[in-house]
N, C-alpha and C. Protein backbone atom coordinates (compact mmCIF):
# COMPACT_ATOMS: atom_id res chain seq x y z
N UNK A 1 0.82 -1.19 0.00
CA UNK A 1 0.00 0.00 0.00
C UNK A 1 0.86 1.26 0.00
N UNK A 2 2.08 1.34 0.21
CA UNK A 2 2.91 2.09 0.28
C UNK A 2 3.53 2.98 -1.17
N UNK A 3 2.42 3.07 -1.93
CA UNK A 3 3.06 3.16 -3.64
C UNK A 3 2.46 3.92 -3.71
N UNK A 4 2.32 5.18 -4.76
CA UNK A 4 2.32 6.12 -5.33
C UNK A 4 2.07 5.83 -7.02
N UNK A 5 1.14 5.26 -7.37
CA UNK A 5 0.84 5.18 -9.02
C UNK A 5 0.28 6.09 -9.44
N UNK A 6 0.42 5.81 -11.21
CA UNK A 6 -0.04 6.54 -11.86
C UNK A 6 -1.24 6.91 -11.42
N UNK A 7 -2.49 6.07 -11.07
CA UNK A 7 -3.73 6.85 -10.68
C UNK A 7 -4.03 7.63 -9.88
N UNK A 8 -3.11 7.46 -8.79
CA UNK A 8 -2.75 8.59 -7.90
C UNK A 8 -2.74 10.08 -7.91
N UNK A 9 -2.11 10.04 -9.52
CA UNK A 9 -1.31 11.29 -9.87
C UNK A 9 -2.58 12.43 -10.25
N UNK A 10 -2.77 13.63 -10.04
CA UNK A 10 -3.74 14.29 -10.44
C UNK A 10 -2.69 15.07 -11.67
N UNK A 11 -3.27 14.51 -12.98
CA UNK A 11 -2.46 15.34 -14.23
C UNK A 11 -3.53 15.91 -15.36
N UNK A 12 -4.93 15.45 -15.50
CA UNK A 12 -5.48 16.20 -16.78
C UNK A 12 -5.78 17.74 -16.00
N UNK A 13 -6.12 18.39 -17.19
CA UNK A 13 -5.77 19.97 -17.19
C UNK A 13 -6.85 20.46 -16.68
N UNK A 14 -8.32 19.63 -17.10
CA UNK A 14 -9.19 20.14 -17.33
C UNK A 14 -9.65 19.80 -15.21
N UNK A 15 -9.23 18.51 -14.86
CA UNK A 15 -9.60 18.59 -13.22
C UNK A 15 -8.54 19.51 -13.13
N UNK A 16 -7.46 20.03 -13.52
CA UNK A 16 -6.63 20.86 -12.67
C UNK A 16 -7.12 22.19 -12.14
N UNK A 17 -7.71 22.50 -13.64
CA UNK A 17 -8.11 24.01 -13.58
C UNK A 17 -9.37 23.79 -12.88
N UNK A 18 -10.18 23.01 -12.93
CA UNK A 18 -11.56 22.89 -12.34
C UNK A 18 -11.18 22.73 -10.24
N UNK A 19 -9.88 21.97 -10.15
CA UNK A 19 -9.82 22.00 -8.90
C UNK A 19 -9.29 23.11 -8.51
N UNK A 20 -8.44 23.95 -8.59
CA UNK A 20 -8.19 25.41 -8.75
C UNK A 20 -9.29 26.72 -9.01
N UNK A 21 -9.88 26.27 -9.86
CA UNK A 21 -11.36 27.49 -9.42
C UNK A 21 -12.11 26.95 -8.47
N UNK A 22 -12.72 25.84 -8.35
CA UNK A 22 -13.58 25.45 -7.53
C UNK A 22 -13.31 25.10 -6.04
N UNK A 23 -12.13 24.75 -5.97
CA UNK A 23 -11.59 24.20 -4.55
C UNK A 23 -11.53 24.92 -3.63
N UNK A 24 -11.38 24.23 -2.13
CA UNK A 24 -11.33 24.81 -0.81
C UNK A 24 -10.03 25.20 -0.55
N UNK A 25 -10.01 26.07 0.14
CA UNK A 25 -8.18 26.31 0.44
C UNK A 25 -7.93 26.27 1.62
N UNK A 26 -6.84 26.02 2.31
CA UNK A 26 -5.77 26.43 3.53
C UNK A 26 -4.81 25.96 3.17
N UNK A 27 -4.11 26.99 4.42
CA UNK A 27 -2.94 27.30 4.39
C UNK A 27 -1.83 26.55 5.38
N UNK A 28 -1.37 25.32 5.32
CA UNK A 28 0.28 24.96 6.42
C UNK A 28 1.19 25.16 6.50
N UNK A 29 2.01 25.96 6.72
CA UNK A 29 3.08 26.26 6.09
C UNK A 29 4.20 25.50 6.43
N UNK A 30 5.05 24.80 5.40
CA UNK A 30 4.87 25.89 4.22
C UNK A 30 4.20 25.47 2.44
N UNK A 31 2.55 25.14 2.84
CA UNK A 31 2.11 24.36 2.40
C UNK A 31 0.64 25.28 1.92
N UNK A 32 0.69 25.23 0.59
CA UNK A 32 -0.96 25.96 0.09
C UNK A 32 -2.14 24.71 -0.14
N UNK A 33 -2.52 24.23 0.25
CA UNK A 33 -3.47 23.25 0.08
C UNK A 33 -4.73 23.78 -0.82
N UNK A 34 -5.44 23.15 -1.86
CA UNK A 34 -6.55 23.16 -2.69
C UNK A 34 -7.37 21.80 -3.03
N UNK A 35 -8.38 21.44 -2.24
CA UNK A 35 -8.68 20.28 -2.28
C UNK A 35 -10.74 20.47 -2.86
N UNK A 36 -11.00 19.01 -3.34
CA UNK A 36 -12.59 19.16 -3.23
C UNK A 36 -12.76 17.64 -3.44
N UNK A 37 -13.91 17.49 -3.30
CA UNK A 37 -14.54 16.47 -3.22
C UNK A 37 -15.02 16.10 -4.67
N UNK A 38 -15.34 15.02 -5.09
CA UNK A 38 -15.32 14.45 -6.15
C UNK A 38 -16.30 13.55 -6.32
N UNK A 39 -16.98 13.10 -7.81
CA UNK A 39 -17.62 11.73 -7.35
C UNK A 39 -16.67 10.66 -7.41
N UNK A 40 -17.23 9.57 -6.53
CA UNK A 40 -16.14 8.60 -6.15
C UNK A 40 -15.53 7.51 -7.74
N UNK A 41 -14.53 7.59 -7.30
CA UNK A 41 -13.73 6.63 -8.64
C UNK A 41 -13.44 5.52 -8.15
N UNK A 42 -13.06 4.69 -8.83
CA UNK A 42 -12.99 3.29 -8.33
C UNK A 42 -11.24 3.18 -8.53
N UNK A 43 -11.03 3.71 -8.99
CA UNK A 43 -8.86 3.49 -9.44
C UNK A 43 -8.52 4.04 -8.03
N UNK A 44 -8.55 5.25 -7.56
CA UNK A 44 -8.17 5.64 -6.34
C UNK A 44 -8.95 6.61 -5.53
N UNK A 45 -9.05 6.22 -4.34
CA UNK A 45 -9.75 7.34 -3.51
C UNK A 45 -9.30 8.88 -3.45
N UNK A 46 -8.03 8.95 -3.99
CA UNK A 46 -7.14 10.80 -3.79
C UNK A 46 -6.67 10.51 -5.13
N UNK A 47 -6.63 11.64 -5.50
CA UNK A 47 -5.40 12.18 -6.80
C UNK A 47 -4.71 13.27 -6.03
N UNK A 48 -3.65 13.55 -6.40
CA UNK A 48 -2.58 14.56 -5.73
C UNK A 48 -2.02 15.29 -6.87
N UNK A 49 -1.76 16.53 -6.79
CA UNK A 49 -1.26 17.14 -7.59
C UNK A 49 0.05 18.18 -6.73
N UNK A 50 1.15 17.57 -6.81
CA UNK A 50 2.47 18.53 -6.30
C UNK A 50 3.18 19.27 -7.23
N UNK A 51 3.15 20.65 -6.59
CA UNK A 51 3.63 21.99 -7.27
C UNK A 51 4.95 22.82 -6.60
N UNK A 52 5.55 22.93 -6.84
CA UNK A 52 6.57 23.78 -6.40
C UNK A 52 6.85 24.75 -7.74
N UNK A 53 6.48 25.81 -6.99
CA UNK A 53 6.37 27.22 -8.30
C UNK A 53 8.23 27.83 -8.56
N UNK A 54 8.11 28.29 -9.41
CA UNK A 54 9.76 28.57 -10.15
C UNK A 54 9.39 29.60 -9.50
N UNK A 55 9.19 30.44 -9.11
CA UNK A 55 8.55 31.94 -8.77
C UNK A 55 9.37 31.88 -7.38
N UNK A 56 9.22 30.80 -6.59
CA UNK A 56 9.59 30.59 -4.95
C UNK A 56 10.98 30.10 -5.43
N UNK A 57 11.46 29.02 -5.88
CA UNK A 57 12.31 28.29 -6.02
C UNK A 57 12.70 28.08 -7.71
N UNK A 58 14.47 28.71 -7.79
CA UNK A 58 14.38 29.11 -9.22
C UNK A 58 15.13 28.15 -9.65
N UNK A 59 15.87 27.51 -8.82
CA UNK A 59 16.43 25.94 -9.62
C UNK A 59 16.03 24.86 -9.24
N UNK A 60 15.85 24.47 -10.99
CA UNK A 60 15.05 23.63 -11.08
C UNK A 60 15.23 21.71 -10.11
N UNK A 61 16.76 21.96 -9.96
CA UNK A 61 17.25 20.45 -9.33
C UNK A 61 16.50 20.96 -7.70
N UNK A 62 16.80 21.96 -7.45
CA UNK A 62 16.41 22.49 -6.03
C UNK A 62 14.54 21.84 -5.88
N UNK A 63 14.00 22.21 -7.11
CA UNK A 63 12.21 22.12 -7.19
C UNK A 63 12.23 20.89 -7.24
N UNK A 64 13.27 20.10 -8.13
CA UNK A 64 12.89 18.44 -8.18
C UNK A 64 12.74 17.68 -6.83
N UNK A 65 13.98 18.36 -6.19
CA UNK A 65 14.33 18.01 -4.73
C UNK A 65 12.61 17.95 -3.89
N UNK A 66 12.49 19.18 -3.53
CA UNK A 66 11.29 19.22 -2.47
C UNK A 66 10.13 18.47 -3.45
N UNK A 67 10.02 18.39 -4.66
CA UNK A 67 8.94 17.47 -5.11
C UNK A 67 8.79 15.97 -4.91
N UNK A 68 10.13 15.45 -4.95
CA UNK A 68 10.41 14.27 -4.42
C UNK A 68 10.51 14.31 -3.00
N UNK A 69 10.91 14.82 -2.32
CA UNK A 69 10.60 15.03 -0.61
C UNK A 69 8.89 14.73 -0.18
N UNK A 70 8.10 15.84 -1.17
CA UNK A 70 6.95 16.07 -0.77
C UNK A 70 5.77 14.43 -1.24
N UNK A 71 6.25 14.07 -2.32
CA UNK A 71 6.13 12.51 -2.64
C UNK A 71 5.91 11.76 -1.62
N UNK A 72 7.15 11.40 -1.46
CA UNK A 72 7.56 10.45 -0.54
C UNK A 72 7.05 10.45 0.81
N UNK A 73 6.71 11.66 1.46
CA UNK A 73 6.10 12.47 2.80
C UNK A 73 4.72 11.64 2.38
N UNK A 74 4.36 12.08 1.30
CA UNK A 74 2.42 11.75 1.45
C UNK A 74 2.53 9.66 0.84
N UNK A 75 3.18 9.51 0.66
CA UNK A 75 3.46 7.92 0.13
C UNK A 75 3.55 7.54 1.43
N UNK A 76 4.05 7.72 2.37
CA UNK A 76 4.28 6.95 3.36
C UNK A 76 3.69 7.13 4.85
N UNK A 77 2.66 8.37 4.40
CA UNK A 77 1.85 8.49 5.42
C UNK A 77 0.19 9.02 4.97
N UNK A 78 -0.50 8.23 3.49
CA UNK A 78 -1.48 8.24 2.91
C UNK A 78 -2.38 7.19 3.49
N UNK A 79 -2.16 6.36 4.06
CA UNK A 79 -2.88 5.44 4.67
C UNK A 79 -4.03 5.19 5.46
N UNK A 80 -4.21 6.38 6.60
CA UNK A 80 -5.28 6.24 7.21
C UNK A 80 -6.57 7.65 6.57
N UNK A 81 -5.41 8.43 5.55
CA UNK A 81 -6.63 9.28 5.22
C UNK A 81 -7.24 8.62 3.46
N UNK A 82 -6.16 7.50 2.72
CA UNK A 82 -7.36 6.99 2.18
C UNK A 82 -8.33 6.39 2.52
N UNK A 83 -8.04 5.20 3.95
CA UNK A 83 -8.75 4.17 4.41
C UNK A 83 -10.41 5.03 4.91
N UNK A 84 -10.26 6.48 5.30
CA UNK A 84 -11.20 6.90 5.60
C UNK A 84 -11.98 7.66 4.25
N UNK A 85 -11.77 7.94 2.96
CA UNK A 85 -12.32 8.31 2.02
C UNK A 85 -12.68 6.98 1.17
N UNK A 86 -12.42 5.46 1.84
CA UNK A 86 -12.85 4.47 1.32
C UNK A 86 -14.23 4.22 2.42
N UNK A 87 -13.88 4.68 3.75
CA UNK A 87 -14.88 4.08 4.68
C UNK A 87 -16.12 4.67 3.99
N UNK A 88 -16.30 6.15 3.59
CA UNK A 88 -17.34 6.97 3.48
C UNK A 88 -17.69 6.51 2.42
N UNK A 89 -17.00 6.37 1.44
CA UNK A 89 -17.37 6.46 -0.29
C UNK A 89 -16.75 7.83 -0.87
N UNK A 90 -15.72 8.17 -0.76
CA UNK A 90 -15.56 9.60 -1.12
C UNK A 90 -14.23 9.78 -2.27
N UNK A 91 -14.10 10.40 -2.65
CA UNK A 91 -13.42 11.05 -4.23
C UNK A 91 -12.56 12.25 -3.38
N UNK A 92 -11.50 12.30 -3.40
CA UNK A 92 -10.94 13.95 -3.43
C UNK A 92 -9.73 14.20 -4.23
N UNK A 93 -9.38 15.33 -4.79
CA UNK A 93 -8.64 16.00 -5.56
C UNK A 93 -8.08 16.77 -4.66
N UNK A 94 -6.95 17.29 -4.84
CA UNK A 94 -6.15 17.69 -4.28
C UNK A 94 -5.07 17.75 -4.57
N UNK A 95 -4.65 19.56 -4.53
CA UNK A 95 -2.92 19.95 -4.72
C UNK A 95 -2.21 20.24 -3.81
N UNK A 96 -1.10 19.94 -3.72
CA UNK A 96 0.08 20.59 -2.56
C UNK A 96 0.99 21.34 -3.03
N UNK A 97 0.85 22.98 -2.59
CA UNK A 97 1.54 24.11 -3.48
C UNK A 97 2.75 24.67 -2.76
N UNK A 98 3.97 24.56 -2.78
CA UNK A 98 5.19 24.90 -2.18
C UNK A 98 4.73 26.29 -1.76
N UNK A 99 4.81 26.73 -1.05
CA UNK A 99 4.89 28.16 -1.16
C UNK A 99 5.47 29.09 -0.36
N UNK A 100 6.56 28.75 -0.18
CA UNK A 100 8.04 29.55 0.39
C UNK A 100 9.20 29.26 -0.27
N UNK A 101 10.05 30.08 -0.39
CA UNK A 101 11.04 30.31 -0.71
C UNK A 101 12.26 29.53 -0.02
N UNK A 102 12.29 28.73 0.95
CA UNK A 102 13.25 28.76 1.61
C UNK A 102 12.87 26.46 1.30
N UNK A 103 13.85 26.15 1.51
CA UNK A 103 14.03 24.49 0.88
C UNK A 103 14.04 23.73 2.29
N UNK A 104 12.98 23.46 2.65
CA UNK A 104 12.43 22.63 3.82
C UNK A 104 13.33 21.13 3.55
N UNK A 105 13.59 20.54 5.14
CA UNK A 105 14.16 19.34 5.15
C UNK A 105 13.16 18.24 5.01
N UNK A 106 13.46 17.21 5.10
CA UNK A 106 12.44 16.21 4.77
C UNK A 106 11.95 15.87 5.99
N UNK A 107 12.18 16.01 7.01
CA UNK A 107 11.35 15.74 8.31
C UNK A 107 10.62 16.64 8.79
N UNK A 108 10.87 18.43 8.02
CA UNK A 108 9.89 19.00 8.00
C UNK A 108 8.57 18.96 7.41
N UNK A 109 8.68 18.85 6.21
CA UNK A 109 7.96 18.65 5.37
C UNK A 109 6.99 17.25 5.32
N UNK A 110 7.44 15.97 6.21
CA UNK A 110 7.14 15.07 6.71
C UNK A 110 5.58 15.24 7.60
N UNK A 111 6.17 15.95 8.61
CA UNK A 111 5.04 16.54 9.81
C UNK A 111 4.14 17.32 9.13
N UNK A 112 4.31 18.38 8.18
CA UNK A 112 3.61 19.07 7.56
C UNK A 112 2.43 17.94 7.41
N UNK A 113 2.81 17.22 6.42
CA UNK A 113 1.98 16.24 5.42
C UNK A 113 1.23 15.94 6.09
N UNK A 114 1.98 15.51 7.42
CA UNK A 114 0.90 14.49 8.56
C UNK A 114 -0.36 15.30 8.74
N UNK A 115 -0.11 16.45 9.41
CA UNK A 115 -0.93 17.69 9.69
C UNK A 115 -2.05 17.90 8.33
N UNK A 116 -1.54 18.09 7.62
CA UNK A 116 -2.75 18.14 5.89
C UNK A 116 -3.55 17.47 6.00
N UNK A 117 -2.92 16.01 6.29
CA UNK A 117 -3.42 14.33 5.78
C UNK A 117 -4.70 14.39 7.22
N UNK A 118 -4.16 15.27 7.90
CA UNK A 118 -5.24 14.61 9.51
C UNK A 118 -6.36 15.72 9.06
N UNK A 119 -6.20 17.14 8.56
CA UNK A 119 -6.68 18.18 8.56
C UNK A 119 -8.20 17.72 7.56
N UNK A 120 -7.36 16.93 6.12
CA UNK A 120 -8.36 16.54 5.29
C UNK A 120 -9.70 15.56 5.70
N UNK A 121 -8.78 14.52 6.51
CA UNK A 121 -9.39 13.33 7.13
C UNK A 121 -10.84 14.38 7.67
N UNK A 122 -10.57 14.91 8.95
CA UNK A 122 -11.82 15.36 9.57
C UNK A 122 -12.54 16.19 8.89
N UNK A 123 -12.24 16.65 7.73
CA UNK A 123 -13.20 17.87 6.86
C UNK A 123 -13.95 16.68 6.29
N UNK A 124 -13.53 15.69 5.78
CA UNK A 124 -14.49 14.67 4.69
C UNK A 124 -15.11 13.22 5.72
N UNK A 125 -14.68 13.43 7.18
CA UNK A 125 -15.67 12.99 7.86
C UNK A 125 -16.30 13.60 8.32
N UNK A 126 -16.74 14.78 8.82
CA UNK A 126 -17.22 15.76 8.98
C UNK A 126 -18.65 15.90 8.06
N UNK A 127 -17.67 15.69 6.59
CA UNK A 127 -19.22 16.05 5.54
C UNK A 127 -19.95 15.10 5.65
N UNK A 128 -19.62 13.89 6.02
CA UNK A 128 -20.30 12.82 5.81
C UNK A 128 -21.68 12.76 6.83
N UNK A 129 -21.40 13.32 7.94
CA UNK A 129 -22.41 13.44 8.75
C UNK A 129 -23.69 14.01 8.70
């Protein structure tokens, strides 16, 4: 369960831009979150979409870096907030937007995730009620 596939990946343009106008926001820092609810798919309960803007961070090995950091952070601690968008029946979309300037370690950025991953959990049990 520990994998990160292609279905995972949030890449057509048309959910991108649609999750970007339509979506909910907060803020972790150093973390822009944009998430919504979806109808449910059967390939995966989340799609993820990770961004690190050239705007914050202007080299590009530097952006690869925290993208693969930020990966690996939600790969290895996705577990109890899919198991709960499987309990409900639920779909979510969702981006994770770098948004500082400064190149977080991986155990920062670790806790972050956790914090997102718990934050999301109770908003989409929450709706369910």
């Amino acid at each position: 369960m520990y994998t990160f596939k292609k279905a995972e990946r949030l890449k057509s343009k048309k959910a991108i831009d649609r999750l970007f106008a339509e979506g909910a926001r907060f803020y972790v820092d150093p973390f822009q979150v944009v998430h919504a609810a979806e109808p449910f798919d059967s390939d995966s309960p989340a799609r993820l979409l990770v961004s690190v803007p050239r705007k914050k961070i202007r080299k590009a090995v530097r952006r690869n870096l925290l993208k693969r950091r930020i990966r690996e952070a939600y790969r290895l601690n996705k577990n109890p907030f899919l198991e709960t968008l499987l309990l409900h029946h639920r779909f979510c979309t969702f981006a994770l937007v770098y948004a500082t300037g400064k190149i977080a370690d991986y155990k920062e950025i670790e806790e972050k995730i956790i914090l997102i991953l718990k934050r999301l959990q109770k908003e989409y049990e929450k709706a369910d009620q």
